[in-house]
C-alpha atoms as a PDB file:
ATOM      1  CA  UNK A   1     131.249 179.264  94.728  1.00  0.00           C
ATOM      2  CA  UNK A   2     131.768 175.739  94.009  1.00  0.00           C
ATOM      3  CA  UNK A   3     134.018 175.104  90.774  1.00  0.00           C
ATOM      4  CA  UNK A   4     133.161 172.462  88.313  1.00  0.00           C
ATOM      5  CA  UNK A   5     135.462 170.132  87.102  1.00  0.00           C
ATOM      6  CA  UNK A   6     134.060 167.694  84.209  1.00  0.00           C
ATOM      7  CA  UNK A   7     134.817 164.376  84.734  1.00  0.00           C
ATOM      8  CA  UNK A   8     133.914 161.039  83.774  1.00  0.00           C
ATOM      9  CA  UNK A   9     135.256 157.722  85.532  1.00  0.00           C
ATOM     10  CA  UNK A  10     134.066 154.665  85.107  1.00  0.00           C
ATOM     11  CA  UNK A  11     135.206 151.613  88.369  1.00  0.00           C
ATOM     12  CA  UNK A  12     135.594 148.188  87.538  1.00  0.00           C
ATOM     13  CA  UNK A  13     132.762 145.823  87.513  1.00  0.00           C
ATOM     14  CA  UNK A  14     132.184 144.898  91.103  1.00  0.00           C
ATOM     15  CA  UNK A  15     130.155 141.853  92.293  1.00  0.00           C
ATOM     16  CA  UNK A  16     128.411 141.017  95.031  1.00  0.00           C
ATOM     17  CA  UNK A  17     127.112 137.902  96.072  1.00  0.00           C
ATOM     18  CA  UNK A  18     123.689 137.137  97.999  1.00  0.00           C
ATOM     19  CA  UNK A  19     121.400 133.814  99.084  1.00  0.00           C
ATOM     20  CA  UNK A  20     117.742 133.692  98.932  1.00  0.00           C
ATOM     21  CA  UNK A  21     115.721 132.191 101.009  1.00  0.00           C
ATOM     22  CA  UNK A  22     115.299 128.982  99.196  1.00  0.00           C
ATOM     23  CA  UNK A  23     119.597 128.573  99.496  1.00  0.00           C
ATOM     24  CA  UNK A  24     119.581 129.973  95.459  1.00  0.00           C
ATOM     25  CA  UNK A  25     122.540 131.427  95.390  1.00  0.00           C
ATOM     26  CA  UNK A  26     123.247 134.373  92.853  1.00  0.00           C
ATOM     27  CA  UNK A  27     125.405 137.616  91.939  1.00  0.00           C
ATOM     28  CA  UNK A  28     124.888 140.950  90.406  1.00  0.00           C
ATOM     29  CA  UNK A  29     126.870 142.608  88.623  1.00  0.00           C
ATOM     30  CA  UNK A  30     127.103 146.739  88.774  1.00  0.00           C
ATOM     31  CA  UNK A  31     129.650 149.453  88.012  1.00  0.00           C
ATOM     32  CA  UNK A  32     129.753 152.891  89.330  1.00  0.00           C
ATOM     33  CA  UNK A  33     130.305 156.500  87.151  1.00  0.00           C
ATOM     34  CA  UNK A  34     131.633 159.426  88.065  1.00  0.00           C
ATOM     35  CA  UNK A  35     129.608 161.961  86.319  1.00  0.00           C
ATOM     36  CA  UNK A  36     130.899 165.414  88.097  1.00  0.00           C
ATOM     37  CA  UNK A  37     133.032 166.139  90.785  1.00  0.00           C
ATOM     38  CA  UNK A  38     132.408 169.374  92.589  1.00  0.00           C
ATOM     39  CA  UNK A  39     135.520 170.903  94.592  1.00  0.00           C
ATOM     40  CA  UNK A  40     133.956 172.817  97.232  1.00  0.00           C
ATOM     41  CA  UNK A  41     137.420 174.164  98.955  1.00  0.00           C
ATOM     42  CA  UNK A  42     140.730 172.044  98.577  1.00  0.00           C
ATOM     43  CA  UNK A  43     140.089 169.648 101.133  1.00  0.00           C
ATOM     44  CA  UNK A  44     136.335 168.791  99.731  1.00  0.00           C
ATOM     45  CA  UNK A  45     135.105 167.960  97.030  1.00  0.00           C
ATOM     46  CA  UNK A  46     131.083 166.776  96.272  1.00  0.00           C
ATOM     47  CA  UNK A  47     131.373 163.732  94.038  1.00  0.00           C
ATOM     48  CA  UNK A  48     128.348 163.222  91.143  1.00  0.00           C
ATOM     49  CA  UNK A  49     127.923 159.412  90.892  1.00  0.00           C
ATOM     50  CA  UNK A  50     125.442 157.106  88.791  1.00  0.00           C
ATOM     51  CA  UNK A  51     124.880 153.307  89.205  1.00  0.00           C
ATOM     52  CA  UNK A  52     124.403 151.280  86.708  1.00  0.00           C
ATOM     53  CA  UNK A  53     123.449 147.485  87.480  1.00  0.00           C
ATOM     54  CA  UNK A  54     124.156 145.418  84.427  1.00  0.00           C
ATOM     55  CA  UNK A  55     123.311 141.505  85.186  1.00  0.00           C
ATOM     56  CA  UNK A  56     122.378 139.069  87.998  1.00  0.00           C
ATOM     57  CA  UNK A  57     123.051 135.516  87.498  1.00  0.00           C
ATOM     58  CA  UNK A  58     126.408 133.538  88.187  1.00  0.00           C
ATOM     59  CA  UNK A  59     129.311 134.986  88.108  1.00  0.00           C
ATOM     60  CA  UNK A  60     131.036 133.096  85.271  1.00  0.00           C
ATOM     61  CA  UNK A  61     127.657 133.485  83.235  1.00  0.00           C
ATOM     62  CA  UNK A  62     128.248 137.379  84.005  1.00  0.00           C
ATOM     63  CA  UNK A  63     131.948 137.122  83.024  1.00  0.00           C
ATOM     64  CA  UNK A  64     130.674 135.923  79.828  1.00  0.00           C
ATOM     65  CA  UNK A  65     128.428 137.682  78.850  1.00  0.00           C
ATOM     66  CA  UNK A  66     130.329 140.510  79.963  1.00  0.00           C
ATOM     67  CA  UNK A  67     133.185 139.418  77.368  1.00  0.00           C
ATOM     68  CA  UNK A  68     130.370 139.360  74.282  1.00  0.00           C
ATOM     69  CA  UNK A  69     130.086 135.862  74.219  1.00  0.00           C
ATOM     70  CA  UNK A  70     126.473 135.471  75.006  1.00  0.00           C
ATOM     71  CA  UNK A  71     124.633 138.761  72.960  1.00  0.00           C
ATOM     72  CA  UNK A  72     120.851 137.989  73.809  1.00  0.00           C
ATOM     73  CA  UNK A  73     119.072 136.994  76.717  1.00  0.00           C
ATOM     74  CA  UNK A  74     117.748 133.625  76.637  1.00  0.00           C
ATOM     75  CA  UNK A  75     116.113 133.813  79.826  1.00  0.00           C
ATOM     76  CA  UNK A  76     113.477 136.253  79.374  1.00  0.00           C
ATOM     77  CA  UNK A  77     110.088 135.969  79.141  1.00  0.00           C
ATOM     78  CA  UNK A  78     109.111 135.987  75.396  1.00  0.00           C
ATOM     79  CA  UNK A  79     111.777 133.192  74.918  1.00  0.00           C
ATOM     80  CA  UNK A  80     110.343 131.379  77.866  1.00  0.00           C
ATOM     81  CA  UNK A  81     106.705 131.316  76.562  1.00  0.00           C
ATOM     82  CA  UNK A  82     108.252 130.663  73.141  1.00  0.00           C
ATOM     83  CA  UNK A  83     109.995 127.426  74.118  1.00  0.00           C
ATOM     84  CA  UNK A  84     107.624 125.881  76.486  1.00  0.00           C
ATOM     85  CA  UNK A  85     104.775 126.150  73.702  1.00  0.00           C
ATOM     86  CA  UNK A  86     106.697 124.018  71.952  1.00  0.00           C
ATOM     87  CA  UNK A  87     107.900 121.171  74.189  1.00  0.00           C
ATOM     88  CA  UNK A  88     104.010 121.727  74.678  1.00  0.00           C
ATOM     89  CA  UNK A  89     103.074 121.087  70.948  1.00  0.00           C
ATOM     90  CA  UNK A  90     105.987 118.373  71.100  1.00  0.00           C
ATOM     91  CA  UNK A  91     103.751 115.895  73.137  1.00  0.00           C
ATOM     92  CA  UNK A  92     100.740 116.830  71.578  1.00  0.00           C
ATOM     93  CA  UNK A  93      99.094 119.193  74.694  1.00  0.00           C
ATOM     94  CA  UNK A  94      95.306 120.330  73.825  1.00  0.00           C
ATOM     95  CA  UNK A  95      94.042 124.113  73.680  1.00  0.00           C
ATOM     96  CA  UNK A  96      97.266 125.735  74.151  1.00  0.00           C
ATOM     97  CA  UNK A  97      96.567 129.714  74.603  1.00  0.00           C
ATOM     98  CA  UNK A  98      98.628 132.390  76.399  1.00  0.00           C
ATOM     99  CA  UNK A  99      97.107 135.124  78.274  1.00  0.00           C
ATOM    100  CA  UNK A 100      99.037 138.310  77.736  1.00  0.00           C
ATOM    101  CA  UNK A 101      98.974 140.240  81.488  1.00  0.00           C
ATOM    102  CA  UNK A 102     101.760 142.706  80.912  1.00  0.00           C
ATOM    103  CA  UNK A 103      99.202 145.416  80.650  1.00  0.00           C
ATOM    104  CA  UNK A 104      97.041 144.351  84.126  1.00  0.00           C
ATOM    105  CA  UNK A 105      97.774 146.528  86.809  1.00  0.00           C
ATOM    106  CA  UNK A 106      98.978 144.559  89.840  1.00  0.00           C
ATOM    107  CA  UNK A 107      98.979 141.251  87.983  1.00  0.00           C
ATOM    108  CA  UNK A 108     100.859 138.187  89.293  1.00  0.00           C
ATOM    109  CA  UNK A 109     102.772 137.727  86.306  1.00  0.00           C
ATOM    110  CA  UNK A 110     103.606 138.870  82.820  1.00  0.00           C
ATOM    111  CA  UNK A 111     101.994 135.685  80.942  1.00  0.00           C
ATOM    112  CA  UNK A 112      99.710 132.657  81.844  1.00  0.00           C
ATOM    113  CA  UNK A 113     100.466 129.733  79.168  1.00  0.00           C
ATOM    114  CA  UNK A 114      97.830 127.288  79.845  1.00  0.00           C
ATOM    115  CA  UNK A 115      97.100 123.961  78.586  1.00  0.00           C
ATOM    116  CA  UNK A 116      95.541 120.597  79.078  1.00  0.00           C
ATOM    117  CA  UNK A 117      96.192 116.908  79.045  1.00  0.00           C
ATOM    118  CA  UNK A 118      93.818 113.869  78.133  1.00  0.00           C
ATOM    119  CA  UNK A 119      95.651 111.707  81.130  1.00  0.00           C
ATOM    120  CA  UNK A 120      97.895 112.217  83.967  1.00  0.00           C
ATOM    121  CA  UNK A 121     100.573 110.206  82.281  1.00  0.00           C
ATOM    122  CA  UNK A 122     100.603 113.024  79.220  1.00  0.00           C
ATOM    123  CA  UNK A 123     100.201 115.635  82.124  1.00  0.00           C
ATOM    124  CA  UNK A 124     103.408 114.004  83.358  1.00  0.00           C
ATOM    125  CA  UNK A 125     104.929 113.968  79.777  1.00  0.00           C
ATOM    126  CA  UNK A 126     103.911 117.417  79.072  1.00  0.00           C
ATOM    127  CA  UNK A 127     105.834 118.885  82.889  1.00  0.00           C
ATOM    128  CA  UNK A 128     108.783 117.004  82.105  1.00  0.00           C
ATOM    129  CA  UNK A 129     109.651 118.645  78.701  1.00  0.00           C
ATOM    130  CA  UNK A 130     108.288 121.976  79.503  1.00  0.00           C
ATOM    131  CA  UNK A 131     110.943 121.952  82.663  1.00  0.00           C
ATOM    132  CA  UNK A 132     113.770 120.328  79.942  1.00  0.00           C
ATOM    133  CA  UNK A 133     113.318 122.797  77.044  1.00  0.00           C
ATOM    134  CA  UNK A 134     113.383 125.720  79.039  1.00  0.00           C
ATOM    135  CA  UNK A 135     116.244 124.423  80.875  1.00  0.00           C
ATOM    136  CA  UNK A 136     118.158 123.791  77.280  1.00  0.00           C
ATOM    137  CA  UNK A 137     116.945 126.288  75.443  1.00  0.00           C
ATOM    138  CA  UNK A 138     116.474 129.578  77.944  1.00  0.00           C
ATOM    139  CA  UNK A 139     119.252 128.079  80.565  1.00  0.00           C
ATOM    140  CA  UNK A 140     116.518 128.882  83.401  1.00  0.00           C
ATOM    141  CA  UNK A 141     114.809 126.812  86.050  1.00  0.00           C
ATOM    142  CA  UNK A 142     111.343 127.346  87.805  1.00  0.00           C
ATOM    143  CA  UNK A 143     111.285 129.481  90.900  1.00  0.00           C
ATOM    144  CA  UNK A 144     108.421 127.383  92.073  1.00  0.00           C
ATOM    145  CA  UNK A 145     106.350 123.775  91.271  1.00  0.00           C
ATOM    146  CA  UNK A 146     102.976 123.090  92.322  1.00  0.00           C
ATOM    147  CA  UNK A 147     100.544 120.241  91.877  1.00  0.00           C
ATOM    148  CA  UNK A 148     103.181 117.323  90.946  1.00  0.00           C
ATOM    149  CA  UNK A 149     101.620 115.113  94.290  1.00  0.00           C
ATOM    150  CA  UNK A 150      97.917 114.880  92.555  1.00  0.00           C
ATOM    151  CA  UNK A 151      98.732 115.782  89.134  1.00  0.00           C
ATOM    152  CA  UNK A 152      95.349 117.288  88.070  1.00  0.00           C
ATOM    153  CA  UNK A 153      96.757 120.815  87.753  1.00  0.00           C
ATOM    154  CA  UNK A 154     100.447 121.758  87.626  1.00  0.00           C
ATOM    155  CA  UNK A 155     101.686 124.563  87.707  1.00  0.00           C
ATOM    156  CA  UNK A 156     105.375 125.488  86.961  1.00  0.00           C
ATOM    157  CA  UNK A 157     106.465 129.239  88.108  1.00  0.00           C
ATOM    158  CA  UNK A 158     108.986 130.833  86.108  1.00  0.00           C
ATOM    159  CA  UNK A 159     108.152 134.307  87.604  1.00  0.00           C
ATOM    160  CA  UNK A 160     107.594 136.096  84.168  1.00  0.00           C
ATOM    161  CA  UNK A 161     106.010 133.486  82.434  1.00  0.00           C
ATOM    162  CA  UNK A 162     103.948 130.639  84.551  1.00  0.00           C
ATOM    163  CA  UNK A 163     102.562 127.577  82.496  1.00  0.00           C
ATOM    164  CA  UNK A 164      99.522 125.231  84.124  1.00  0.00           C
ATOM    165  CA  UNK A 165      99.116 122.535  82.612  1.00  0.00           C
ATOM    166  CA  UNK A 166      95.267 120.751  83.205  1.00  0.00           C
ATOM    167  CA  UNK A 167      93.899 117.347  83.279  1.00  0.00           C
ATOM    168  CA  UNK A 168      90.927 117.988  80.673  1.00  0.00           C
ATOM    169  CA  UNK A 169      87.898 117.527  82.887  1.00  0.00           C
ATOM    170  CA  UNK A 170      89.449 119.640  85.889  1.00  0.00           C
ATOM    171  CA  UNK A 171      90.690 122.913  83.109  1.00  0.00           C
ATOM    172  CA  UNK A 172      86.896 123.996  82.922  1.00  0.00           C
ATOM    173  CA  UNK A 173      86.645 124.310  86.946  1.00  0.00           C
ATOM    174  CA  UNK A 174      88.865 126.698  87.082  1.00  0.00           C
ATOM    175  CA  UNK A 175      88.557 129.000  83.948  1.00  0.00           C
ATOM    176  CA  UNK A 176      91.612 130.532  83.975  1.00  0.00           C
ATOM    177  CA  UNK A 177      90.532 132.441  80.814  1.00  0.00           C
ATOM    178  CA  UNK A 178      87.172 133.466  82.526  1.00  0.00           C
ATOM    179  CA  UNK A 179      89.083 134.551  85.302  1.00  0.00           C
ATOM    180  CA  UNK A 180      91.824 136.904  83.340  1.00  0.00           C
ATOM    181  CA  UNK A 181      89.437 138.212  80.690  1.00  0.00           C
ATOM    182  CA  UNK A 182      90.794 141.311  80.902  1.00  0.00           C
ATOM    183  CA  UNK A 183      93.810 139.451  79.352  1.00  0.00           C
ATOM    184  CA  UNK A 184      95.181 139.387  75.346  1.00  0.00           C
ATOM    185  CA  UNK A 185      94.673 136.018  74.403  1.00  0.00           C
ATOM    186  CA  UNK A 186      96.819 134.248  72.230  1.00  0.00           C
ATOM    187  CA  UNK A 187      95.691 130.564  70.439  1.00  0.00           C
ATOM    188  CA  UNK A 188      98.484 128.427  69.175  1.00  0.00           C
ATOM    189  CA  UNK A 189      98.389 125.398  67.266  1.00  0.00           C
ATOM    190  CA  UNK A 190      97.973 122.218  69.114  1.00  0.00           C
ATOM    191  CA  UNK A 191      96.205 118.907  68.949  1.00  0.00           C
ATOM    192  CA  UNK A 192      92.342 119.322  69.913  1.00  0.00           C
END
């Protein structure tokens, strides 16, 4: 019969490092517990592990955080949504509304934030401090960028979270809103 022994270890954090596809390179952080070890005779023993992955990101970010100087998140998606309505509201973007997805099966994304411009050059305006908020504020970039060559329809990807921004006569083509109906719908304040 296999005796029990009750222990609990816990490793170091180890890191490993990885490259996407697109050259991003990242880590992630982990660290291994011993829950039980099991001595089966004295020359084996059946070891009880759990893994516990705690943060991807760079490694001094992790080291940070890791030491308590960063507590929350900044990069998730409510704060992502958050800031980017506002760099939206900064320059004045019209019919802003977010389409809640989270509880769509199968659904691209967690949230749509969608609005539209009155001219390319606000459309412009708009992409530029979307992409520079959420770069201060949430410390993120886009995964993805679409649309920049005709600037009708832009679309910044931030995988949680992805914002389109419209030219005004081009918004109603697409529907977005007819489309995800299905969708919570949130209306925030901005300049119609």
């Amino acid at each position: 019969m296999p005796q029990k022994q009750n222990h609990l270890l816990r490793l170091p954090y180890q890191y490993v490092e990885w490259q996407n596809t697109s050259g991003y390179k990242s880590t992630i952080c982990f660290q291994i517990f011993v829950k039980n070890v099991f001595e089966v005779s004295p020359f084996i023993s059946v070891i009880h592990v759990s893994f516990f992955a705690i943060f991807a990101g760079s490694k001094s970010f992790i080291q940070k955080t890791l030491m308590g100087k960063r507590i929350r998140k900044k990069d998730d998606a409510f704060n992502i949504l958050q800031t980017a309505v506002e760099a939206m509201q900064d320059k004045k973007a019209k019919k802003i509304v977010s389409l809640d997805l989270t509880k769509i099966h199968n659904a691209v994304t967690n949230y749509f934030l969608i609005c539209h411009a009155s001219s390319k050059t606000q459309l412009g305006a708009i992409y530029d401090n979307v992409l520079e908020f959420v770069r201060k504020e949430c410390e993120t970039k886009p995964y993805n960028k679409e649309g920049l060559e005709n600037a009708e329809w832009i679309l910044i990807d931030y995988v949680d979270v992805v914002v389109h921004i419209f030219l005004e006569d081009i918004r109603p083509f697409y529907n977005l809103e007819g489309l995800w109906a299905d969708a919570g719908i949130k209306e925030y304040e901005s300049y119609d």
